[in-house]
Protein backbone atom coordinates (compact mmCIF):
# COMPACT_ATOMS: atom_id res chain seq x y z
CA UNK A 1 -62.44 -43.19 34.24
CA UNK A 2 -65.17 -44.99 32.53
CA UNK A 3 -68.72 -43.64 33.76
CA UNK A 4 -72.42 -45.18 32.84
CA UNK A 5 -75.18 -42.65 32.62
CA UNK A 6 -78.61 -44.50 32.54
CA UNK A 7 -81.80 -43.25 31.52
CA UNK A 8 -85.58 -44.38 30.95
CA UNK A 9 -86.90 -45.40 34.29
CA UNK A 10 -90.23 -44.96 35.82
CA UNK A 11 -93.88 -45.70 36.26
CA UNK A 12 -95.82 -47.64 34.32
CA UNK A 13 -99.02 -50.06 34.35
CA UNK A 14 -98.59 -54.17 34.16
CA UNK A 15 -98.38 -55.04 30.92
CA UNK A 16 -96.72 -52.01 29.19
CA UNK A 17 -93.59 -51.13 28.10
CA UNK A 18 -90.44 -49.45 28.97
CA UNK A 19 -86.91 -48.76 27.34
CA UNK A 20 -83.92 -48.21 29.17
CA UNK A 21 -80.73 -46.87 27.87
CA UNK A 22 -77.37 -46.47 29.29
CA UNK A 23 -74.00 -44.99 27.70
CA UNK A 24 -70.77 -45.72 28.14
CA UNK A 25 -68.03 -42.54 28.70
CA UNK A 26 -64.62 -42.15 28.72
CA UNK A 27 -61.07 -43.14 27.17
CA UNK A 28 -62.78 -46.83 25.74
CA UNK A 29 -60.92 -48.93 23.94
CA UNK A 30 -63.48 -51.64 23.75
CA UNK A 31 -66.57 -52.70 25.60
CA UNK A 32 -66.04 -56.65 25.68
CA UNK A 33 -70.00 -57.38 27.65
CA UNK A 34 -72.56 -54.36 28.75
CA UNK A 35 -75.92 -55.46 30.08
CA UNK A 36 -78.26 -54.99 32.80
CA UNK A 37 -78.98 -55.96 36.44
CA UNK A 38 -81.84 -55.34 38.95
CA UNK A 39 -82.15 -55.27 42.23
CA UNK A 40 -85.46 -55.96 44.01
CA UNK A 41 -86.54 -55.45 47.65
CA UNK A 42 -85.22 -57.40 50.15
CA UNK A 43 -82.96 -59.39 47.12
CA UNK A 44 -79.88 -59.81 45.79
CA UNK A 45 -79.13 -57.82 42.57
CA UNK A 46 -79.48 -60.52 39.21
CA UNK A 47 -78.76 -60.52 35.92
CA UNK A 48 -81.04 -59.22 33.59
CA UNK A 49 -79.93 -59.38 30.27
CA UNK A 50 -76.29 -58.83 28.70
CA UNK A 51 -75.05 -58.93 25.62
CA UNK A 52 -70.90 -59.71 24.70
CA UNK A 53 -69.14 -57.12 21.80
CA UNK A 54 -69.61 -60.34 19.24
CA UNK A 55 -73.57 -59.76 19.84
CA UNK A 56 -73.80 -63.01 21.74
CA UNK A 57 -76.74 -62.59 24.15
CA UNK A 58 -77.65 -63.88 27.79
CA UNK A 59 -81.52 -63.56 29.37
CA UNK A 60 -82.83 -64.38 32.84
CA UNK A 61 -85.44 -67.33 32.48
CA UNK A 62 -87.83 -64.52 34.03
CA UNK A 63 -87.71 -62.44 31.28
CA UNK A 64 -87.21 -64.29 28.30
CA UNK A 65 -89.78 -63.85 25.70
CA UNK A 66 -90.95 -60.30 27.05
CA UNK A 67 -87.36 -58.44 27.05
CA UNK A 68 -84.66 -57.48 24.23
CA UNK A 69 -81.43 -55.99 24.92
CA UNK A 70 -79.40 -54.15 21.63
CA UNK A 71 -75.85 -52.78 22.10
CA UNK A 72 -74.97 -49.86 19.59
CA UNK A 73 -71.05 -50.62 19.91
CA UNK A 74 -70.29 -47.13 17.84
CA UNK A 75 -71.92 -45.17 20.79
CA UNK A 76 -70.66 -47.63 23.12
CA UNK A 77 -74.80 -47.92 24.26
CA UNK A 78 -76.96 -50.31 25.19
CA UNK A 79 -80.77 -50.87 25.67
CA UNK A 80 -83.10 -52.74 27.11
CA UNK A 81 -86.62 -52.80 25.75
CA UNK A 82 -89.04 -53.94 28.31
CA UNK A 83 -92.78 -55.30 27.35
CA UNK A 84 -95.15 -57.26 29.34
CA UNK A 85 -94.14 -55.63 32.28
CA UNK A 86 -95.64 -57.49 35.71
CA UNK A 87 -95.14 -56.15 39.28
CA UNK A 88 -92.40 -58.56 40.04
CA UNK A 89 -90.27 -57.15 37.57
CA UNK A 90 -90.12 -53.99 39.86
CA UNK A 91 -86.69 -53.06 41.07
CA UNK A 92 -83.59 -50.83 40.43
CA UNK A 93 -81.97 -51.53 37.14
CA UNK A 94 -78.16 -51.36 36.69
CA UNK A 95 -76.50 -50.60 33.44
CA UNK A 96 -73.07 -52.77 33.67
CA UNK A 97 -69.69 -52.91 31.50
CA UNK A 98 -66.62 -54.66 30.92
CA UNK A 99 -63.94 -53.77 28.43
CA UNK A 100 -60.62 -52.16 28.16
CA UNK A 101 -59.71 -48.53 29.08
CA UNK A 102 -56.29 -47.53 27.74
CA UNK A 103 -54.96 -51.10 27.60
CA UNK A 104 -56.43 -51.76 31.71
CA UNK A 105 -58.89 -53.48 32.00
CA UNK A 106 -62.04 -52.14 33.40
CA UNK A 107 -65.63 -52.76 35.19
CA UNK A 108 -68.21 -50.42 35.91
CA UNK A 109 -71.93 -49.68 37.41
CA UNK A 110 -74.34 -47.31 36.73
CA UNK A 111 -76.10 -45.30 39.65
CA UNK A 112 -79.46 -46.87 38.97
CA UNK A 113 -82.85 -46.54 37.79
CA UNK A 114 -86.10 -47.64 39.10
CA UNK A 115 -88.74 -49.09 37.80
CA UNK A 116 -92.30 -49.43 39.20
CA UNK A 117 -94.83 -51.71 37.64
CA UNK A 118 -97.90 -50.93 38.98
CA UNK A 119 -101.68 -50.36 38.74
């Protein structure tokens, strides 16, 4: 069974930075998209960023500009470097992934990591 372990959560001031990291474990055959979600209080959990296996790349309007995701498809990892932060981007971030698992196909969360932008 294919399991996400996330990592690089926390607390941190508006305007710095954070990186997150999540990797992928188990009998992969291929990861086809891996990205990231949040989930804010009191709102429905959104795409954040995701990125396919042919590097093509997706962004929420909200974060455009100030986030970069990167997908290390050897490790079957991917990150998501955060700058700029603001207090709205606050939340629990999901690590997500799509792909096959001995010819099945497969789709999987991670538990979740919080973020806190504040002062």
């Amino acid at each position: 069974q294919v399991q996400l372990t996330e990592s690089g959560g926390g607390l941190v001031q508006p305007g710095g930075s954070l990186r997150l990291s999540c990797a992928a474990s188990g009998s992969i055959a291929a990861i086809y998209d891996m990205g990231w979600y949040r989930q804010r209080p009191g709102k429905q959990r959104e795409l954040v960023a995701t990125e396919t296996s042919f590097g093509w790349q997706k962004y929420a309007d909200s974060v455009k500009d100030r986030f970069s995701i990167f997908r290390d498809n050897v490790k079957n990892m991917v990150y998501l470097e955060m700058n700029t932060l603001k207090p709205k981007d606050s939340a629990v971030y999901y690590c997500r992934a799509d792909g096959d698992e001995r010819g099945r196909d497969f789709s999987c969360w991670g538990e979740g990591n919080q973020v806190t932008v504040s002062s």
